[in-house]
PDB file of N, CA and C in Angstrom:
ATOM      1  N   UNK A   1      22.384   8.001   9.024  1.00  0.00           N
ATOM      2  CA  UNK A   1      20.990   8.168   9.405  1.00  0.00           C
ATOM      3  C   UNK A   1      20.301   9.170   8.474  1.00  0.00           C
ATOM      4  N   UNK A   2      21.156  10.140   8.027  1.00  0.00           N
ATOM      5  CA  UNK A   2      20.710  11.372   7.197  1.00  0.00           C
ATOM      6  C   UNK A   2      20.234  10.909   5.777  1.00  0.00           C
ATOM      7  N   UNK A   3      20.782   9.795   5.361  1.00  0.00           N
ATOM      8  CA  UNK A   3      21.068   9.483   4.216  1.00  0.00           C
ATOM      9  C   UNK A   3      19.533   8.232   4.124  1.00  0.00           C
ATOM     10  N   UNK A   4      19.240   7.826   4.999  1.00  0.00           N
ATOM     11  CA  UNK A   4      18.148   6.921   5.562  1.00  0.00           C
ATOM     12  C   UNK A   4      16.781   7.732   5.008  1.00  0.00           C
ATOM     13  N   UNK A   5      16.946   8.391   6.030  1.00  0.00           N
ATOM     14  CA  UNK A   5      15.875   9.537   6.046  1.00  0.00           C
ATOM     15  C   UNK A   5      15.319   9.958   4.719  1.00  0.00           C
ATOM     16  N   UNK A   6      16.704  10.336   3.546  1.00  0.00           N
ATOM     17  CA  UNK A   6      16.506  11.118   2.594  1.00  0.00           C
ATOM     18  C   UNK A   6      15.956  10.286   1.436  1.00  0.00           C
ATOM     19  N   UNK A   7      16.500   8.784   2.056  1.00  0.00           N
ATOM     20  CA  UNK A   7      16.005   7.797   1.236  1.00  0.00           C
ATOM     21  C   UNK A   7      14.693   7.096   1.010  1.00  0.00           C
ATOM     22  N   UNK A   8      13.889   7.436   2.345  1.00  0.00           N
ATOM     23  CA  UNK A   8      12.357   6.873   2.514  1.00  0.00           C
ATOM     24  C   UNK A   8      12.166   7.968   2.359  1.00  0.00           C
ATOM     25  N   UNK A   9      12.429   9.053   2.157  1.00  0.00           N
ATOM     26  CA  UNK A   9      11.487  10.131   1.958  1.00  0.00           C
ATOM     27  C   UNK A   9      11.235  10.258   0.014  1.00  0.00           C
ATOM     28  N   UNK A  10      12.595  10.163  -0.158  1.00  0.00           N
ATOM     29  CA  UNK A  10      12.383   9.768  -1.869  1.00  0.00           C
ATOM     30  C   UNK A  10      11.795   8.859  -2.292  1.00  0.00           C
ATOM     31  N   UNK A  11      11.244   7.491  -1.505  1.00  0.00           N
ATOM     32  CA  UNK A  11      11.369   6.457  -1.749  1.00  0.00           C
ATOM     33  C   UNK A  11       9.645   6.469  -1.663  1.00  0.00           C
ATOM     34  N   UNK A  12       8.924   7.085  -0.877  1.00  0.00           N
ATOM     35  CA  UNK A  12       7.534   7.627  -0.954  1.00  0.00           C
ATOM     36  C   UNK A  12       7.064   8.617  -1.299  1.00  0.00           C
ATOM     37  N   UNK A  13       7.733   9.397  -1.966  1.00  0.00           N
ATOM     38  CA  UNK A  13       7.430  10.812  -2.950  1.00  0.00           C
ATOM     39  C   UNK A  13       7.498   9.991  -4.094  1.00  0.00           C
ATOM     40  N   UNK A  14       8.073   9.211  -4.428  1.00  0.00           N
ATOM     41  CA  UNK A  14       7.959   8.410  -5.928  1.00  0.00           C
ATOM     42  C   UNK A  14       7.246   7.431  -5.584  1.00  0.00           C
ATOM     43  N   UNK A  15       6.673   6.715  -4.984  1.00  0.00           N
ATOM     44  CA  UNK A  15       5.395   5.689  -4.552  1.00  0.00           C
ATOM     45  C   UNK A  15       4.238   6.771  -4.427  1.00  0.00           C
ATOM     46  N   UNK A  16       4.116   7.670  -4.086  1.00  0.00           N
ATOM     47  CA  UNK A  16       2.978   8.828  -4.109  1.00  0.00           C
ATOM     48  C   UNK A  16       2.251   8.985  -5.577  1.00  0.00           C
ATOM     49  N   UNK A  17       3.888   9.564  -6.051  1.00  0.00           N
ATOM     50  CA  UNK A  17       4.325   9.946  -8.165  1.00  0.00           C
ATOM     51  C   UNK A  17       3.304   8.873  -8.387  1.00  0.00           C
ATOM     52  N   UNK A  18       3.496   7.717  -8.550  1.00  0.00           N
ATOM     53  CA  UNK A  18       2.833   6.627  -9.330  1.00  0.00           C
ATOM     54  C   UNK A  18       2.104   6.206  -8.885  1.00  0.00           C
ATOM     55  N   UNK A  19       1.454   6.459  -7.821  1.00  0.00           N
ATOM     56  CA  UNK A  19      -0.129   5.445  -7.047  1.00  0.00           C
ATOM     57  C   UNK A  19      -1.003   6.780  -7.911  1.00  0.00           C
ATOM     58  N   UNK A  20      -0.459   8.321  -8.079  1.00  0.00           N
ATOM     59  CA  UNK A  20      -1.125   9.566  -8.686  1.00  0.00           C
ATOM     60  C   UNK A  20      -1.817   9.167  -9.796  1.00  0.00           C
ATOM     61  N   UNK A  21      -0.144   8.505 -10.514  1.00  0.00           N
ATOM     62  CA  UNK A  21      -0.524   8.927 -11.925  1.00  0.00           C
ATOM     63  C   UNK A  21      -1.023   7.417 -12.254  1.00  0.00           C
ATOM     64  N   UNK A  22      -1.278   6.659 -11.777  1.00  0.00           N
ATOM     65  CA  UNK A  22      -1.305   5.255 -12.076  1.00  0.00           C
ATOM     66  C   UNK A  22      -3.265   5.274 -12.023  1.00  0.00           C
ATOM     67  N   UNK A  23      -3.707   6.139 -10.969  1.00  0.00           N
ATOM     68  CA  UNK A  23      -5.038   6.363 -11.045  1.00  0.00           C
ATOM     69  C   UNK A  23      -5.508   7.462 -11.738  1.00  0.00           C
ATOM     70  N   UNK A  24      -4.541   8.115 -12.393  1.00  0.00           N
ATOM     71  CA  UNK A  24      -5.554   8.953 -14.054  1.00  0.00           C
ATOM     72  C   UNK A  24      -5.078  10.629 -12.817  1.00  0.00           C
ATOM     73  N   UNK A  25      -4.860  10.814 -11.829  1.00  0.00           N
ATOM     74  CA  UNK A  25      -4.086  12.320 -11.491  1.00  0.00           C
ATOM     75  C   UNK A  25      -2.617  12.233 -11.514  1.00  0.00           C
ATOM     76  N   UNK A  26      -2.696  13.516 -11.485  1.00  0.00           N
ATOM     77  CA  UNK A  26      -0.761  14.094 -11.393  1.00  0.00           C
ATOM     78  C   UNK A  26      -0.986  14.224  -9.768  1.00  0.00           C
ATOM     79  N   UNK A  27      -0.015  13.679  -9.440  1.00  0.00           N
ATOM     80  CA  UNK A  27       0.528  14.149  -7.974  1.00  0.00           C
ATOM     81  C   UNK A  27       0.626  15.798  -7.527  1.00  0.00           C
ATOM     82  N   UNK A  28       1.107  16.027  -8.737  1.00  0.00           N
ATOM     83  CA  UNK A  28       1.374  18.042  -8.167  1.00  0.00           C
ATOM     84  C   UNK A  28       0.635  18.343  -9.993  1.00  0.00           C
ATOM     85  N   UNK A  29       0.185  19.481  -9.271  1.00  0.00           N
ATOM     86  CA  UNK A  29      -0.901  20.003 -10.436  1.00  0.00           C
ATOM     87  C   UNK A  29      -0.456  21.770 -10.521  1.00  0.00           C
ATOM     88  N   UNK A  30       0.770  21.362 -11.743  1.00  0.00           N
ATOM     89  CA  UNK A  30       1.132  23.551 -11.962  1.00  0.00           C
ATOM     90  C   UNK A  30      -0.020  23.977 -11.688  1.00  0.00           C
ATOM     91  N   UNK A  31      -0.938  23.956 -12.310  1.00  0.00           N
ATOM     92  CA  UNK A  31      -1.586  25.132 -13.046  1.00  0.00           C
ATOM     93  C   UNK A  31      -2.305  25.468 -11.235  1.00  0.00           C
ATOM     94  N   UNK A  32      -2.394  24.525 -10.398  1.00  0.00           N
ATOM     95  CA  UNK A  32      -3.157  25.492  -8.800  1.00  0.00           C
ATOM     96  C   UNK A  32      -1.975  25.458  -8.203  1.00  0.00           C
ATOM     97  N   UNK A  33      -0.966  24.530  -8.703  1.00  0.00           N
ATOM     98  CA  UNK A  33       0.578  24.893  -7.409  1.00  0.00           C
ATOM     99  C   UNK A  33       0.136  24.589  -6.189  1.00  0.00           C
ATOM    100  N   UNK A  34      -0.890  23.397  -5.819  1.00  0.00           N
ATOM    101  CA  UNK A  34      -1.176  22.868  -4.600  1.00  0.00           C
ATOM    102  C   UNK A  34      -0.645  21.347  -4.281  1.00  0.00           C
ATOM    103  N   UNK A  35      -0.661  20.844  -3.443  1.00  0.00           N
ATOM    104  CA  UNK A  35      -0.298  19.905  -2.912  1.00  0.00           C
ATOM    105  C   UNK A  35      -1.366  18.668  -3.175  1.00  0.00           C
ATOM    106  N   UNK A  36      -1.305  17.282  -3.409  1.00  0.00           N
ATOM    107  CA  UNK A  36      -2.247  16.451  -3.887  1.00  0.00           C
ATOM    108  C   UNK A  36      -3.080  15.998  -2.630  1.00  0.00           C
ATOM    109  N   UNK A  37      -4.066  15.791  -2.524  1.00  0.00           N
ATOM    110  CA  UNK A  37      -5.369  15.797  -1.566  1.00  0.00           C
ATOM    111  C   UNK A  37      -4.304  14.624  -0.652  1.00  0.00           C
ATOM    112  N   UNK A  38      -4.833  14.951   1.042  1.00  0.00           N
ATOM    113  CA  UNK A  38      -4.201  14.057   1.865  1.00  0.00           C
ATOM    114  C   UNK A  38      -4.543  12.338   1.586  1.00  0.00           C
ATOM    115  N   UNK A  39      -4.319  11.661   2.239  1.00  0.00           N
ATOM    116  CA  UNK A  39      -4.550   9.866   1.740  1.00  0.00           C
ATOM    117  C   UNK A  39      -5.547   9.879   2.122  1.00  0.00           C
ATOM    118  N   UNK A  40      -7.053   9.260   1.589  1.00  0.00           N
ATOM    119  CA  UNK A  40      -8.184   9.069   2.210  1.00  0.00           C
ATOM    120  C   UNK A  40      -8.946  10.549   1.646  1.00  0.00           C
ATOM    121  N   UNK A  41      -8.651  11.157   1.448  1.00  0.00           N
ATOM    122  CA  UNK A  41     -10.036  12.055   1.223  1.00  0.00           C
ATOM    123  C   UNK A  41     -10.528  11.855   0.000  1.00  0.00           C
ATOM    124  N   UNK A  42     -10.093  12.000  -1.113  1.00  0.00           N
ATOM    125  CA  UNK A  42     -10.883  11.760  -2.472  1.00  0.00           C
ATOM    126  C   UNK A  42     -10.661  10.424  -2.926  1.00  0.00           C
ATOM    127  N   UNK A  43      -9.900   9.562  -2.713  1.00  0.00           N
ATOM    128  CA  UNK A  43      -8.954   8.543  -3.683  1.00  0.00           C
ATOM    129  C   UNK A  43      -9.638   7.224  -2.670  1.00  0.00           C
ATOM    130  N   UNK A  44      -9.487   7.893  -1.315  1.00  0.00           N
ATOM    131  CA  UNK A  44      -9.834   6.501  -0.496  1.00  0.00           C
ATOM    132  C   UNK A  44      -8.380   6.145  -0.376  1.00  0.00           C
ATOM    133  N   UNK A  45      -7.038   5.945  -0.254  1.00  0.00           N
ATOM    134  CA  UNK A  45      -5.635   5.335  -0.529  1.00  0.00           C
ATOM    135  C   UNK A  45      -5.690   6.001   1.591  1.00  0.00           C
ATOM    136  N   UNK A  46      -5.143   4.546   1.805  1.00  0.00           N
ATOM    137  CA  UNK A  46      -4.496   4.908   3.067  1.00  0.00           C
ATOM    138  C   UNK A  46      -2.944   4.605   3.219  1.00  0.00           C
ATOM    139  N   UNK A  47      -1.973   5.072   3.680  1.00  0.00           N
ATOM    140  CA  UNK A  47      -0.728   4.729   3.561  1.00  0.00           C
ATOM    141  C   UNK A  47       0.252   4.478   4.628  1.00  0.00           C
ATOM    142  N   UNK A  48       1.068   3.443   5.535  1.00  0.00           N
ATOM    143  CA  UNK A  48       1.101   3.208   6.436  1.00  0.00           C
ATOM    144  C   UNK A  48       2.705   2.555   6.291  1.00  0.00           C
ATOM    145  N   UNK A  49       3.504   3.235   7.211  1.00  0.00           N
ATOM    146  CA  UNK A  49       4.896   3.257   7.136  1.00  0.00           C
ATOM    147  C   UNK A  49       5.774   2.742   8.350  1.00  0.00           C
ATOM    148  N   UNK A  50       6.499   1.723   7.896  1.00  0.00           N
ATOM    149  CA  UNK A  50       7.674   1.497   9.233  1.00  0.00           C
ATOM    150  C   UNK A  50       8.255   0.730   9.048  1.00  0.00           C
ATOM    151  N   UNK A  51       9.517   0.781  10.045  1.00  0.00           N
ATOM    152  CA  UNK A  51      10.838   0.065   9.872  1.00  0.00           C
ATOM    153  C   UNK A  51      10.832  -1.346   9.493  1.00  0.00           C
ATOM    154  N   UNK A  52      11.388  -2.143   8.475  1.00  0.00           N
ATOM    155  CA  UNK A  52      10.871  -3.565   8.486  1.00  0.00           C
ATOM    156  C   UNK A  52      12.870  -4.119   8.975  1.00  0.00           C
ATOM    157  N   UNK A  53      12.234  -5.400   8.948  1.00  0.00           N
ATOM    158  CA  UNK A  53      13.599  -6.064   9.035  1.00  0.00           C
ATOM    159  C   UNK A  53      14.966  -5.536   8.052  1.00  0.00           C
ATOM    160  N   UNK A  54      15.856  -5.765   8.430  1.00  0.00           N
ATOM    161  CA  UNK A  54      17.233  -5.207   7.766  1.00  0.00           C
ATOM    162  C   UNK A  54      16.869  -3.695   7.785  1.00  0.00           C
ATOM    163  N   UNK A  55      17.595  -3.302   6.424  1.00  0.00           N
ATOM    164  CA  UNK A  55      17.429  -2.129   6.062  1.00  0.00           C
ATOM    165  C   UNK A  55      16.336  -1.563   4.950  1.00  0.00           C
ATOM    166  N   UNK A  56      15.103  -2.314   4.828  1.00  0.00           N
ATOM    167  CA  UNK A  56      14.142  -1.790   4.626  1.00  0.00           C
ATOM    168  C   UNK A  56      13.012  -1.124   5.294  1.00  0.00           C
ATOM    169  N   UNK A  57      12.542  -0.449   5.000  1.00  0.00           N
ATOM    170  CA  UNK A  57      11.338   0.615   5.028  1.00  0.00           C
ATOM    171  C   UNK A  57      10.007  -0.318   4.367  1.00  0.00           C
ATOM    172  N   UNK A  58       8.843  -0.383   5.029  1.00  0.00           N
ATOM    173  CA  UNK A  58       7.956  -1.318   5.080  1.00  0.00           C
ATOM    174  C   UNK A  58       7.022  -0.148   4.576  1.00  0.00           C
ATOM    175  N   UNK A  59       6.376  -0.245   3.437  1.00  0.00           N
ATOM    176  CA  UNK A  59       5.007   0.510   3.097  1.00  0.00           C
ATOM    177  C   UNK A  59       3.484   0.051   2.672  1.00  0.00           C
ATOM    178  N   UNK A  60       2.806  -0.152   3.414  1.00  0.00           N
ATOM    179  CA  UNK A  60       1.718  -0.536   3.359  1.00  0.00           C
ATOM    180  C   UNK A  60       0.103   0.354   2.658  1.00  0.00           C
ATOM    181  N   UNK A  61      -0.361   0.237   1.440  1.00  0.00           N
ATOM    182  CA  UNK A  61      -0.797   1.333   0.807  1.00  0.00           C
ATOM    183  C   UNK A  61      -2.608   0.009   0.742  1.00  0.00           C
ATOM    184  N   UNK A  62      -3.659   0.879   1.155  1.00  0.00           N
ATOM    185  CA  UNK A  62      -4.601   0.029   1.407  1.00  0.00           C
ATOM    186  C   UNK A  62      -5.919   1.196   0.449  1.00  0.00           C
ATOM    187  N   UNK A  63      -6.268   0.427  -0.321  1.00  0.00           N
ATOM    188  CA  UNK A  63      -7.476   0.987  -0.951  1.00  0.00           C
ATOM    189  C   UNK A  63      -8.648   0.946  -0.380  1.00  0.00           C
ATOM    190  N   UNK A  64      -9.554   1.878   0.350  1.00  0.00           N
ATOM    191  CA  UNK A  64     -10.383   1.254   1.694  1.00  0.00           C
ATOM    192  C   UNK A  64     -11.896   1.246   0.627  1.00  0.00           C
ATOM    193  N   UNK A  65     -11.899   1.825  -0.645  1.00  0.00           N
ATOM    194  CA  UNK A  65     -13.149   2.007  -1.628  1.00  0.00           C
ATOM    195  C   UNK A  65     -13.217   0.230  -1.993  1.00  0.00           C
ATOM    196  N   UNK A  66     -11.971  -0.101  -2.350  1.00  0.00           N
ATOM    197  CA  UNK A  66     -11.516  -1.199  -3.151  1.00  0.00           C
ATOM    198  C   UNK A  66     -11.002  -2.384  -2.413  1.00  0.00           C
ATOM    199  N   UNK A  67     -11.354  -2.431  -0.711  1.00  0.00           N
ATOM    200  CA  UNK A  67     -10.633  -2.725  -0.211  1.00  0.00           C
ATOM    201  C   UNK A  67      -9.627  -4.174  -0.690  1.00  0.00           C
ATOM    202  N   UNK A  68      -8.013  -3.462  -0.929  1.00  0.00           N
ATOM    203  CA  UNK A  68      -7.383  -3.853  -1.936  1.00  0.00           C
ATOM    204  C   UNK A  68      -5.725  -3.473  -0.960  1.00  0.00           C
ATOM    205  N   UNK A  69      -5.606  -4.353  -0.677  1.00  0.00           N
ATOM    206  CA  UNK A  69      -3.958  -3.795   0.369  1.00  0.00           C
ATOM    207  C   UNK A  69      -2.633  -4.162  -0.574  1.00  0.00           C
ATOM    208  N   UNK A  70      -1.696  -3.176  -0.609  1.00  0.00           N
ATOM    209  CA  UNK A  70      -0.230  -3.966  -1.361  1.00  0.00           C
ATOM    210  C   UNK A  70       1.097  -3.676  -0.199  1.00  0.00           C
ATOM    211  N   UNK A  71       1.701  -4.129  -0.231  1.00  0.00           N
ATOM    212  CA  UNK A  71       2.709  -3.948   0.749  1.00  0.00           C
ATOM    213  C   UNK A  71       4.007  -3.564  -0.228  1.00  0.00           C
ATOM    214  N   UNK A  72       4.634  -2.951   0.057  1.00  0.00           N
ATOM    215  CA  UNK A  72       6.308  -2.632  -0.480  1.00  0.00           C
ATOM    216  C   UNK A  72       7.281  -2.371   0.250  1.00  0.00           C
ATOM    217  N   UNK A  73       8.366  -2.576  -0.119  1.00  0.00           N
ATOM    218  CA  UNK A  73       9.997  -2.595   0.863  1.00  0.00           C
ATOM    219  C   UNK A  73      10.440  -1.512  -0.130  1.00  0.00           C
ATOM    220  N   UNK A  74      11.228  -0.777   0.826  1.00  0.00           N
ATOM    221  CA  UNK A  74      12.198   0.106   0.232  1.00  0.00           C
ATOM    222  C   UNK A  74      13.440   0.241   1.030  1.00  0.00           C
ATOM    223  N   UNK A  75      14.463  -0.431  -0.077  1.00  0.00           N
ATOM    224  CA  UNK A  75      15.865  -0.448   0.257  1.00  0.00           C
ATOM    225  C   UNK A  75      16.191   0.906   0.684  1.00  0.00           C
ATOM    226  N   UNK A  76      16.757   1.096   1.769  1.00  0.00           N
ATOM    227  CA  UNK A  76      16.632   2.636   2.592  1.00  0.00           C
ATOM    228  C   UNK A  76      18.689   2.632   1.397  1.00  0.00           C
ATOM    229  N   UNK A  77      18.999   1.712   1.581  1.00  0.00           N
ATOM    230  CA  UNK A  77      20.388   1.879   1.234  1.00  0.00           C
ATOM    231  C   UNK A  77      20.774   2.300  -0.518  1.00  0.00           C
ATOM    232  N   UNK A  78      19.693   1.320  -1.027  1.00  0.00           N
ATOM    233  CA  UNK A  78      19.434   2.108  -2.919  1.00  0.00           C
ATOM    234  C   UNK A  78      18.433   3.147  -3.255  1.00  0.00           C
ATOM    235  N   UNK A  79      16.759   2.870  -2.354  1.00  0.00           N
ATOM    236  CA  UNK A  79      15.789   3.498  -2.429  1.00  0.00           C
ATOM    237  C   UNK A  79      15.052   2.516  -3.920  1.00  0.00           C
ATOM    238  N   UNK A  80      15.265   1.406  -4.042  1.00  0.00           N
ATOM    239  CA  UNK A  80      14.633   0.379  -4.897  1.00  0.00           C
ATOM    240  C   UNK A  80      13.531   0.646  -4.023  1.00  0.00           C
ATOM    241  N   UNK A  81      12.374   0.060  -4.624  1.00  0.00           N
ATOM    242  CA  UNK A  81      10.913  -0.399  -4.040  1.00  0.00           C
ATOM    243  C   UNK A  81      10.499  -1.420  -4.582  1.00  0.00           C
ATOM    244  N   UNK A  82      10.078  -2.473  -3.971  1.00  0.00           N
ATOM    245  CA  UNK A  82       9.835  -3.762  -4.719  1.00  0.00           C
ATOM    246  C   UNK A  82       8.489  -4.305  -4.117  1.00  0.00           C
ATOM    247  N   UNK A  83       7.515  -4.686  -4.144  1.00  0.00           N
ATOM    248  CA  UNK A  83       6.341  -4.711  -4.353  1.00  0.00           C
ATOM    249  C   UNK A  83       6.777  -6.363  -3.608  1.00  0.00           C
ATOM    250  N   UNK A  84       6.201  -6.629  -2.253  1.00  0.00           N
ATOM    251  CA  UNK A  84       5.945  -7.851  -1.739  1.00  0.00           C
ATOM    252  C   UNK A  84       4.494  -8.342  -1.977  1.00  0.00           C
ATOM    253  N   UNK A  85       3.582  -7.914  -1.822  1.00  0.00           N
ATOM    254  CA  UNK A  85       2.054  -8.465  -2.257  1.00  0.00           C
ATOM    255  C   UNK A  85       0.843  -7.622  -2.459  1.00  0.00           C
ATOM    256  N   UNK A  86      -0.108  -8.251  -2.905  1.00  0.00           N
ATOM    257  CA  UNK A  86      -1.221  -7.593  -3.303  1.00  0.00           C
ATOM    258  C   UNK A  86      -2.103  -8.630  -2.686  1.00  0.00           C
ATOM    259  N   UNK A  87      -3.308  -7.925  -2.161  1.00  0.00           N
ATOM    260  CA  UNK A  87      -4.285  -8.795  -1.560  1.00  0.00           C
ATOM    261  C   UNK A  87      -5.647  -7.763  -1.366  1.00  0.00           C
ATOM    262  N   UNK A  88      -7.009  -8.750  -1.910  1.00  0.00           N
ATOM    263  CA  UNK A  88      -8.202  -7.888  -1.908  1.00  0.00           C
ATOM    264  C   UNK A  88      -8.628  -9.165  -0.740  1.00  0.00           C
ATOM    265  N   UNK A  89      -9.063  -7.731   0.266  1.00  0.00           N
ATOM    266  CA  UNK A  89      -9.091  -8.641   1.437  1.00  0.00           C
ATOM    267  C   UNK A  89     -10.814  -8.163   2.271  1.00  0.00           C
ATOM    268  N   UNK A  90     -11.551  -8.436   0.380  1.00  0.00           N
ATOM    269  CA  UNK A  90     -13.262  -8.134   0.925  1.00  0.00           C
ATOM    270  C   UNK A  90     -13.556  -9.397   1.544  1.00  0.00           C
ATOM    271  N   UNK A  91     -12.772 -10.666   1.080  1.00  0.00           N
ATOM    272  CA  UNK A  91     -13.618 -12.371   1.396  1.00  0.00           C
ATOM    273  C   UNK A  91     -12.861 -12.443   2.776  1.00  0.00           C
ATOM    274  N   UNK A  92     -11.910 -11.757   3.219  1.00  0.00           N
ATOM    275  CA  UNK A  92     -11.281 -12.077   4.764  1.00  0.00           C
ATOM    276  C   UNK A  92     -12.038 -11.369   5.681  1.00  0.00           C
ATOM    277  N   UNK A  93     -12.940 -10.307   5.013  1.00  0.00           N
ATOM    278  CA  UNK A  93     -13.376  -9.948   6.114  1.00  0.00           C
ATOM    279  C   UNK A  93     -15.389 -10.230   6.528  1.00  0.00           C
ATOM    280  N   UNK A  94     -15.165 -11.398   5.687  1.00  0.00           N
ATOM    281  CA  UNK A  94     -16.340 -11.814   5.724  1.00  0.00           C
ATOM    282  C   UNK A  94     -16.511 -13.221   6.483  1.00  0.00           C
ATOM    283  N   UNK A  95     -15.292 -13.709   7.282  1.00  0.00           N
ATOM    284  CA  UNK A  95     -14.728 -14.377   8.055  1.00  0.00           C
ATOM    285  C   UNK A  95     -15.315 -13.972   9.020  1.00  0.00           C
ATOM    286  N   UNK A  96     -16.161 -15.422  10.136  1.00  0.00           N
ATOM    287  CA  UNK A  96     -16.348 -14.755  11.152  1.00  0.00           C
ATOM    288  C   UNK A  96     -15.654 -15.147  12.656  1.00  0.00           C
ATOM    289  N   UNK A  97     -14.522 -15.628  12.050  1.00  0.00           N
ATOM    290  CA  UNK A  97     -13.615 -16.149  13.045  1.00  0.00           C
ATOM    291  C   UNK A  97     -12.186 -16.620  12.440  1.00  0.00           C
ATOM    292  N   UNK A  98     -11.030 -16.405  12.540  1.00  0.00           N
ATOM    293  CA  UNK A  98      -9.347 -16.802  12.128  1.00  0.00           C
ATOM    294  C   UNK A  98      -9.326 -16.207  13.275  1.00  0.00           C
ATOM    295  N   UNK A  99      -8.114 -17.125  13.617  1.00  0.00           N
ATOM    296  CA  UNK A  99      -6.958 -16.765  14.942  1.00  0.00           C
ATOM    297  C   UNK A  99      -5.409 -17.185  14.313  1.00  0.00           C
ATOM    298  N   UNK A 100      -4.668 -16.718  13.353  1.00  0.00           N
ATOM    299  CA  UNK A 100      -3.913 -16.772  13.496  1.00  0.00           C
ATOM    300  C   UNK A 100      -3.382 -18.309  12.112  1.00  0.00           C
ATOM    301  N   UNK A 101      -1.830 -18.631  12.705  1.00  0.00           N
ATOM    302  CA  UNK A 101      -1.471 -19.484  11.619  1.00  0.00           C
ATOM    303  C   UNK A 101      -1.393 -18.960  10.150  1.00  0.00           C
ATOM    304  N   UNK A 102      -1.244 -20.318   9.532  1.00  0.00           N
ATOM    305  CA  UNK A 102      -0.107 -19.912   7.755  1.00  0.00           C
ATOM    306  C   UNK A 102      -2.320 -19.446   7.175  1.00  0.00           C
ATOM    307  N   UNK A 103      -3.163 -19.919   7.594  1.00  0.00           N
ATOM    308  CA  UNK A 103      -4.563 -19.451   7.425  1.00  0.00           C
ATOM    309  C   UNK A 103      -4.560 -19.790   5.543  1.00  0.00           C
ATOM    310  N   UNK A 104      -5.859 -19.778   5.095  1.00  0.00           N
ATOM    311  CA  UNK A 104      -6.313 -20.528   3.945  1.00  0.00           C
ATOM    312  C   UNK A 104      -5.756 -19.123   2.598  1.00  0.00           C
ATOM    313  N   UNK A 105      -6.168 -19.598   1.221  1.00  0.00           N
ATOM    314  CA  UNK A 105      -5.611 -18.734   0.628  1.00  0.00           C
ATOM    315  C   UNK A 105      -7.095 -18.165   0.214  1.00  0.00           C
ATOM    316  N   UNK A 106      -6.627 -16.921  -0.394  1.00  0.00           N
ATOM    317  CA  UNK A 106      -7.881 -15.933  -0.823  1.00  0.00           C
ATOM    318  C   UNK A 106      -8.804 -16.480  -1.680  1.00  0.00           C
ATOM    319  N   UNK A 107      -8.135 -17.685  -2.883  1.00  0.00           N
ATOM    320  CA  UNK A 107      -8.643 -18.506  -3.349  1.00  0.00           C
ATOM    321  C   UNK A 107     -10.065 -19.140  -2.602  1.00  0.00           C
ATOM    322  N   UNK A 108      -9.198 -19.776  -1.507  1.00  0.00           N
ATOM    323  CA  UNK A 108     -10.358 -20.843  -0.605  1.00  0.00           C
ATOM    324  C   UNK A 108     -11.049 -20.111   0.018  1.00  0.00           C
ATOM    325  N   UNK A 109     -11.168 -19.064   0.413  1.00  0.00           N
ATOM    326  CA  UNK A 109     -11.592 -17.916   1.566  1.00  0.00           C
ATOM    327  C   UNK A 109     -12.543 -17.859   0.362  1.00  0.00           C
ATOM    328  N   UNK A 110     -12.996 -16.886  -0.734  1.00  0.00           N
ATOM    329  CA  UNK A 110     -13.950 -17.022  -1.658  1.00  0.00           C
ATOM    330  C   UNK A 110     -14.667 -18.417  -1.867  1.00  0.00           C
ATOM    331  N   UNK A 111     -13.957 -19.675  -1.936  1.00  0.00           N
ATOM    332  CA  UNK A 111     -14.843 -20.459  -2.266  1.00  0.00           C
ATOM    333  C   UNK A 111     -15.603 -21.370  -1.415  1.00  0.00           C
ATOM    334  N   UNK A 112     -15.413 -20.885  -0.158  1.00  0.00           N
ATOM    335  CA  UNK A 112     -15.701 -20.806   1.486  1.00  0.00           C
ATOM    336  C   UNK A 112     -17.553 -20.163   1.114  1.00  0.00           C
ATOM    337  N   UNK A 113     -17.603 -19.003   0.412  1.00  0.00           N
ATOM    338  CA  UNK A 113     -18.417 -17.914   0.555  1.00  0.00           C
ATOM    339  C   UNK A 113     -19.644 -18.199  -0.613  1.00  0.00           C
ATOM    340  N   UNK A 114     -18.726 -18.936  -1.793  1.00  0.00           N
ATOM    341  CA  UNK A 114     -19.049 -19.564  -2.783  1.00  0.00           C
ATOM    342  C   UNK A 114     -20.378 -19.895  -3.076  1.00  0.00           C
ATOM    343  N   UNK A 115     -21.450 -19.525  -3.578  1.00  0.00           N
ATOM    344  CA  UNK A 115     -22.797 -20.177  -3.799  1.00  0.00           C
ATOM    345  C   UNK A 115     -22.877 -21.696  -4.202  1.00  0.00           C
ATOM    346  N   UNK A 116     -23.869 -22.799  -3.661  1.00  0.00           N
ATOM    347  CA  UNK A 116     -24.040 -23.873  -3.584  1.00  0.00           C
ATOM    348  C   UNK A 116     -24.320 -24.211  -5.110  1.00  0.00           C
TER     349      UNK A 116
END
């Protein structure tokens, strides 16, 4: 269990590392020796965590500026992270009704919205 723990915790300190530096900041900044702004205050990044099937760790990282969602697994047992999807989900929410089912692709959802 210890070893679990130590593993999603590494496993989103290095998903942190690179969502940082991937948007132009360092995660930890020597020169103030402070901690990088919480999720949502400057960046807009919301980040959303839990147990998935087997022995992965389910991470859900949602751009709410961009609204732009990616999902990732992290092998709690290697601490791999592997990137299940990416989805900009401005045309789903311009839907004024889904209930459910395999539902249309983002493709058709835009061309749903599509000018005549």
């Amino acid at each position: 269990m210890k070893q679990k723990i130590i593993g999603v915790a590494v496993g989103l300190t290095l998903l942190g590392s690179v969502l940082g530096w991937a948007d132009g900041y360092p995660a930890f900044s020597p020169s103030t020796a402070e901690p990088p702004a919480a999720a949502g205050a400057a960046n807009d990044l919301i980040a959303l965590s839990h147990p998935a099937e087997g022995h992965f760790q389910q991470v859900t990282v949602i751009d709410s500026k961009r609204r732009v969602m990616g999902v990732y697994h992290i092998d709690l047992r290697t601490g791999q992270i592997e990137l299940k999807g990416v989805r900009d989900f401005s045309w789903d929410l311009k839907m004024e009704e889904f209930n459910g089912g395999s539902g249309p692709a983002p493709s058709e959802i835009r061309a749903m919205f599509a000018a005549p």
